[in-house]
Protein backbone atom coordinates (compact mmCIF):
# COMPACT_ATOMS: atom_id res chain seq x y z
CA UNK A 1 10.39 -19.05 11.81
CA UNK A 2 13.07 -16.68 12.45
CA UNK A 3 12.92 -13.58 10.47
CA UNK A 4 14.88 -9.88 10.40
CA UNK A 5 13.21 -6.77 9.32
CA UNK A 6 14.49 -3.24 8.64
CA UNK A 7 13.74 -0.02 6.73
CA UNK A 8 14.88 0.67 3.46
CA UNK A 9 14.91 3.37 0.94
CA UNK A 10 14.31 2.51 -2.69
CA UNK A 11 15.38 4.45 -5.65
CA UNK A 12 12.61 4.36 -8.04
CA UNK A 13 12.82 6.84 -10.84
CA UNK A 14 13.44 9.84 -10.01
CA UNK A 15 12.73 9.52 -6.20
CA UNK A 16 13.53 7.83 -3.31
CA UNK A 17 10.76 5.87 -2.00
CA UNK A 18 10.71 4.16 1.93
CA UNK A 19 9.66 1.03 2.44
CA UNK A 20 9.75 -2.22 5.47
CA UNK A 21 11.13 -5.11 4.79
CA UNK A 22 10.43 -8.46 6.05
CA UNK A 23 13.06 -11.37 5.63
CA UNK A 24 12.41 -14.97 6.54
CA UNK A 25 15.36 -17.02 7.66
CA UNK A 26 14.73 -18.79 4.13
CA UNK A 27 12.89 -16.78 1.72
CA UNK A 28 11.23 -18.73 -1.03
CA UNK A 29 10.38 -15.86 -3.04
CA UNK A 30 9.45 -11.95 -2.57
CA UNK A 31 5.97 -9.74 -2.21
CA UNK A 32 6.08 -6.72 -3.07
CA UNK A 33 2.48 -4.42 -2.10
CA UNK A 34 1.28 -1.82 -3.32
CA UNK A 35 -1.99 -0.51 -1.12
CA UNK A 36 -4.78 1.28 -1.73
CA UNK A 37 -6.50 4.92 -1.83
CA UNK A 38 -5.15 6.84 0.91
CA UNK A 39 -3.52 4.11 2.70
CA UNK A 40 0.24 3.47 3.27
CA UNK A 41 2.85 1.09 4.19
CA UNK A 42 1.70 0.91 7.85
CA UNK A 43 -1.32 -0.38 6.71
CA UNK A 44 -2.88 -2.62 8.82
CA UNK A 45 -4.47 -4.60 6.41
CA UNK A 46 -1.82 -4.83 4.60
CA UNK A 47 0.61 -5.44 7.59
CA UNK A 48 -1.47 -8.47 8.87
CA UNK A 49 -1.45 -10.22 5.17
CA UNK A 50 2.52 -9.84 5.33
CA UNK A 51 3.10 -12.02 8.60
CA UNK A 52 0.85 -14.82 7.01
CA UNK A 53 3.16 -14.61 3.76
CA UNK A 54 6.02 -14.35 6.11
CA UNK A 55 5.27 -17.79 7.91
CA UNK A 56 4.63 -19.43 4.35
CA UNK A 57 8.65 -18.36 3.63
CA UNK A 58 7.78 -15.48 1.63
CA UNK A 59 9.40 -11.96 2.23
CA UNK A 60 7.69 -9.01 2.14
CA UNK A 61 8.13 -5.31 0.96
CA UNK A 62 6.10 -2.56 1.85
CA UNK A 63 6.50 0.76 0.15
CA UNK A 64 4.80 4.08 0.35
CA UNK A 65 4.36 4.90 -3.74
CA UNK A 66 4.57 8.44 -3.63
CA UNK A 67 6.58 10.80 -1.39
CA UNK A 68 5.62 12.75 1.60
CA UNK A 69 4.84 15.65 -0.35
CA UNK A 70 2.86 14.37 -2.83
CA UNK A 71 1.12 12.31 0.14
CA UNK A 72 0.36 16.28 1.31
CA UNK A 73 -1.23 16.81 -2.01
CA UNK A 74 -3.00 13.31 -2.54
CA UNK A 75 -4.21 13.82 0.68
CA UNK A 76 -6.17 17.48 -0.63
CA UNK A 77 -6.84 16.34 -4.16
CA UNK A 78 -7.76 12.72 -4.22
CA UNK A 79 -5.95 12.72 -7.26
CA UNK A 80 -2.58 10.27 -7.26
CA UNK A 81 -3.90 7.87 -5.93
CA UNK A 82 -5.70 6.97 -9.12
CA UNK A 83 -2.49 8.38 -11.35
CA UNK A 84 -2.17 4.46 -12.12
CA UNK A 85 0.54 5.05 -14.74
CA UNK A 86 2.49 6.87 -11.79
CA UNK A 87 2.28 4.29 -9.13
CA UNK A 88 3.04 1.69 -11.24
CA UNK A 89 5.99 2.98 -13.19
CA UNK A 90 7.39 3.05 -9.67
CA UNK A 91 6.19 -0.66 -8.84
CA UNK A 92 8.17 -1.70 -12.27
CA UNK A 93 11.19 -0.09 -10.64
CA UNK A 94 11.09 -1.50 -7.61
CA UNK A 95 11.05 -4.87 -8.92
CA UNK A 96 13.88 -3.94 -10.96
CA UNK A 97 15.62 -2.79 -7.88
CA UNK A 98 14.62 -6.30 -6.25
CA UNK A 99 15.89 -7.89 -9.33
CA UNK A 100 18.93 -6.21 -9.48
CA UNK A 101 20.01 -5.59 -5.74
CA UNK A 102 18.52 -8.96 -4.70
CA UNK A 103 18.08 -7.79 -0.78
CA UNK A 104 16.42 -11.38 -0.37
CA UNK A 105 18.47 -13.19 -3.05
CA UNK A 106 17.94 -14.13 -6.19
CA UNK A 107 14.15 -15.48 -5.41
CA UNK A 108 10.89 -15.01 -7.08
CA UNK A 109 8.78 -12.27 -7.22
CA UNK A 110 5.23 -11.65 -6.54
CA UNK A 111 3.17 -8.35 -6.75
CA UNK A 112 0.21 -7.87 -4.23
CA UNK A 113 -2.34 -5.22 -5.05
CA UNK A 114 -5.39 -3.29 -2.58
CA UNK A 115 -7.69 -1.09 -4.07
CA UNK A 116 -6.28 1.02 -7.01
CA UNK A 117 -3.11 -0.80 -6.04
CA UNK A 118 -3.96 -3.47 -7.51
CA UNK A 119 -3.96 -1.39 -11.07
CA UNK A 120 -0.63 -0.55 -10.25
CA UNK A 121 0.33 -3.91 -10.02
CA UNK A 122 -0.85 -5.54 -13.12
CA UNK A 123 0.23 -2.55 -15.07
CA UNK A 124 3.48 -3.58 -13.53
CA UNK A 125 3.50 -7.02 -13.82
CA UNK A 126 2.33 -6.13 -18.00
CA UNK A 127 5.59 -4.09 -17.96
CA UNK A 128 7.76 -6.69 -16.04
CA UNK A 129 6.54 -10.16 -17.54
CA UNK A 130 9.94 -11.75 -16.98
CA UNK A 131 10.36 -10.89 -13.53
CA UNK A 132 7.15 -10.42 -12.04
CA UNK A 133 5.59 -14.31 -11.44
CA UNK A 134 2.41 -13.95 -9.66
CA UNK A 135 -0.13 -11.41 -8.70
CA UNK A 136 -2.92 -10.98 -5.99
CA UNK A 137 -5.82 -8.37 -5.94
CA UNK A 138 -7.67 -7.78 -2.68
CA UNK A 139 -10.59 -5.49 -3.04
CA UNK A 140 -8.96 -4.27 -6.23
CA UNK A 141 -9.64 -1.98 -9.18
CA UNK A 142 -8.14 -4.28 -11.75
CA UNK A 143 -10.65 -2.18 -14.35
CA UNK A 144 -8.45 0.81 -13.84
CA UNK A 145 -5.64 -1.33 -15.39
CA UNK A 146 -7.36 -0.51 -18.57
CA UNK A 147 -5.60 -2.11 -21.59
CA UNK A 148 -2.27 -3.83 -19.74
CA UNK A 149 -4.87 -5.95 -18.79
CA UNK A 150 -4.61 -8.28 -21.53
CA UNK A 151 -0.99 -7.96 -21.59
CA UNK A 152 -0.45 -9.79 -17.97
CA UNK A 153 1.12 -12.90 -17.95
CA UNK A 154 1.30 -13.19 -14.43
CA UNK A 155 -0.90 -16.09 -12.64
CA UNK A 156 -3.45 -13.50 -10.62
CA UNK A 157 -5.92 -14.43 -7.91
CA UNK A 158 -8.61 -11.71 -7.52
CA UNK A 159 -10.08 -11.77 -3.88
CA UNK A 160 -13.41 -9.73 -3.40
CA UNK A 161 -15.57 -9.30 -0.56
CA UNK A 162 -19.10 -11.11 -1.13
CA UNK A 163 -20.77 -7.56 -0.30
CA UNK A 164 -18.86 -6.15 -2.44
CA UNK A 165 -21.48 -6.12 -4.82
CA UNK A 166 -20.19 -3.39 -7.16
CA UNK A 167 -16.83 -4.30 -6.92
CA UNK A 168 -17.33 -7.85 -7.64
CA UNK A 169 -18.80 -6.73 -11.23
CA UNK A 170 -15.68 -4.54 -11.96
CA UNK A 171 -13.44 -7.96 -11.19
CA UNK A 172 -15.92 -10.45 -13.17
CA UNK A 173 -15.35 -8.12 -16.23
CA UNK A 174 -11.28 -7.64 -15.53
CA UNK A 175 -10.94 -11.66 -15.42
CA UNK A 176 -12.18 -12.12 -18.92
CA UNK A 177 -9.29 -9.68 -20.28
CA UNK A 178 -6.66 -11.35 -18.11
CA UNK A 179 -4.95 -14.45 -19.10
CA UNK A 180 -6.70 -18.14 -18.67
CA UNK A 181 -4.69 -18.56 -15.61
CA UNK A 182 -6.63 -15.60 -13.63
CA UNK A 183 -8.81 -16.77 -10.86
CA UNK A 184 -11.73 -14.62 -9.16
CA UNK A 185 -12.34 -15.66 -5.50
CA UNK A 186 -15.34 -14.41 -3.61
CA UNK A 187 -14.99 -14.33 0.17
CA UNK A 188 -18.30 -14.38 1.79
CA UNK A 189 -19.73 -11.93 3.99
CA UNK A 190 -17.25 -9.36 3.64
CA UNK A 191 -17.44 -5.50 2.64
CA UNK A 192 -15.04 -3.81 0.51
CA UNK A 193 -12.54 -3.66 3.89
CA UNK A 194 -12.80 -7.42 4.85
CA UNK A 195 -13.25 -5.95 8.55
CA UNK A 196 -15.45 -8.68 9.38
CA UNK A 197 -14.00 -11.38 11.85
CA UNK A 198 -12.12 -13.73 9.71
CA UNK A 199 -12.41 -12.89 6.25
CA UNK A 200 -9.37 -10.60 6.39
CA UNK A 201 -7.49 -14.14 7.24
CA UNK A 202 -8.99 -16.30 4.32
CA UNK A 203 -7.51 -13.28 2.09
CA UNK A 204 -4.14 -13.76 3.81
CA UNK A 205 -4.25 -17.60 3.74
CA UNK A 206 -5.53 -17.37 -0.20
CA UNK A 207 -2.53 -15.02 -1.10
CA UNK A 208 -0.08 -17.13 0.75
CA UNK A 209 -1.54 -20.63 -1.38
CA UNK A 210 -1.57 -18.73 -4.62
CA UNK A 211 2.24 -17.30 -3.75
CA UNK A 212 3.44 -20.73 -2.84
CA UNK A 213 1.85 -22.35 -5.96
CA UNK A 214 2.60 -20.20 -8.74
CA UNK A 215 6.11 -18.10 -8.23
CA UNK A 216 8.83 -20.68 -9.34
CA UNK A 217 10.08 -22.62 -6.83
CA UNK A 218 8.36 -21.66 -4.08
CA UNK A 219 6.91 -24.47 -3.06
């Protein structure tokens, strides 16, 4: 599938935030991710999950949440990365800026979450209920989502490494706060990382079913 990509700077609040974007030749509908602790755009997790969503007709954006000087900081203190109210005030705009600029059309929108990104993005999709229509967790901290948990309206998958033990606990308790529609999905075998051969694919190939099935008109 053919397929242009380009870098892009998105106002969100009050800063400009850059981002990658990945365009099929027909986009069905729109991921937006927000990764994890200490991570970035050039993630490759995160990087390898796009291309599977890309082949499945789904465009991709990949944003760095907070500027390079507050990366400086984050990167001393630990500390912004788990400011969930920050990162996802500027996931809500974002999707607004999706919404509203339509850089892939006027197509669906999905949020997809890593770590204490995946706060982020049910806070947002909470916030955003008309124009957020799916979300996926991998490895995620959907605890730290606190009470917008019960507020998400959002079809979410939650994807969690069978090792994972701790982590799989956190998601068991998140699922019974989020709406009926929530599924929890334990891949086996895999740490909190999914470094292990082939488990980082099932998440991809999960993500990609779940986007496909549940943002309108994607299928």
């Amino acid at each position: 599938m053919d397929a242009r990509s380009g870098a892009v700077t998105i106002p969100a609040g009050d800063v400009d935030l850059p981002a990658d974007l990945l365009v099929p030749a027909e986009p069905a509908g729109v991921v937006l991710f927000a990764h994890g602790s200490g991570s970035s755009r050039h993630s490759p997790r995160n990087t390898a999950v796009a291309h599977v969503l890309n082949r499945s007709a789904l465009g991709t954006v990949l944003v760095d949440l907070l500027t390079p000087a507050e990366d400086q900081v984050d990167a001393r203190t630990a500390e912004l990365r788990f400011d969930i109210p920050l990162l996802a005030g500027r996931l809500a705009g974002i999707v607004d800026w999706l919404a509203a600029e339509r850089p892939l059309g006027a197509v669906p929108i999905g949020l997809f979450g890593a770590s204490t990104g995946a706060a982020a993005a049910l806070v947002a999709a909470a916030a955003r209920p008309d124009l957020v229509g799916a979300v996926v967790s991998r490895g995620g901290r959907p605890d730290l989502a606190g009470p917008a948990l019960d507020q998400v309206r959002a079809p979410t998958l939650l994807l969690v490494g069978g090792l994972d033990e701790q982590v799989i606990t956190l998601n068991e308790q998140a699922q019974e706060a989020l709406p009926e529609s929530a599924e929890l999905t334990v891949v086996p075998g895999a740490t909190h990382l999914f470094e292990e051969p082939g488990t980082l694919e099932e998440v991809a190939h999960c993500a990609a079913d779940w986007f496909t099935t549940h943002l309108p008109g994607s299928r």
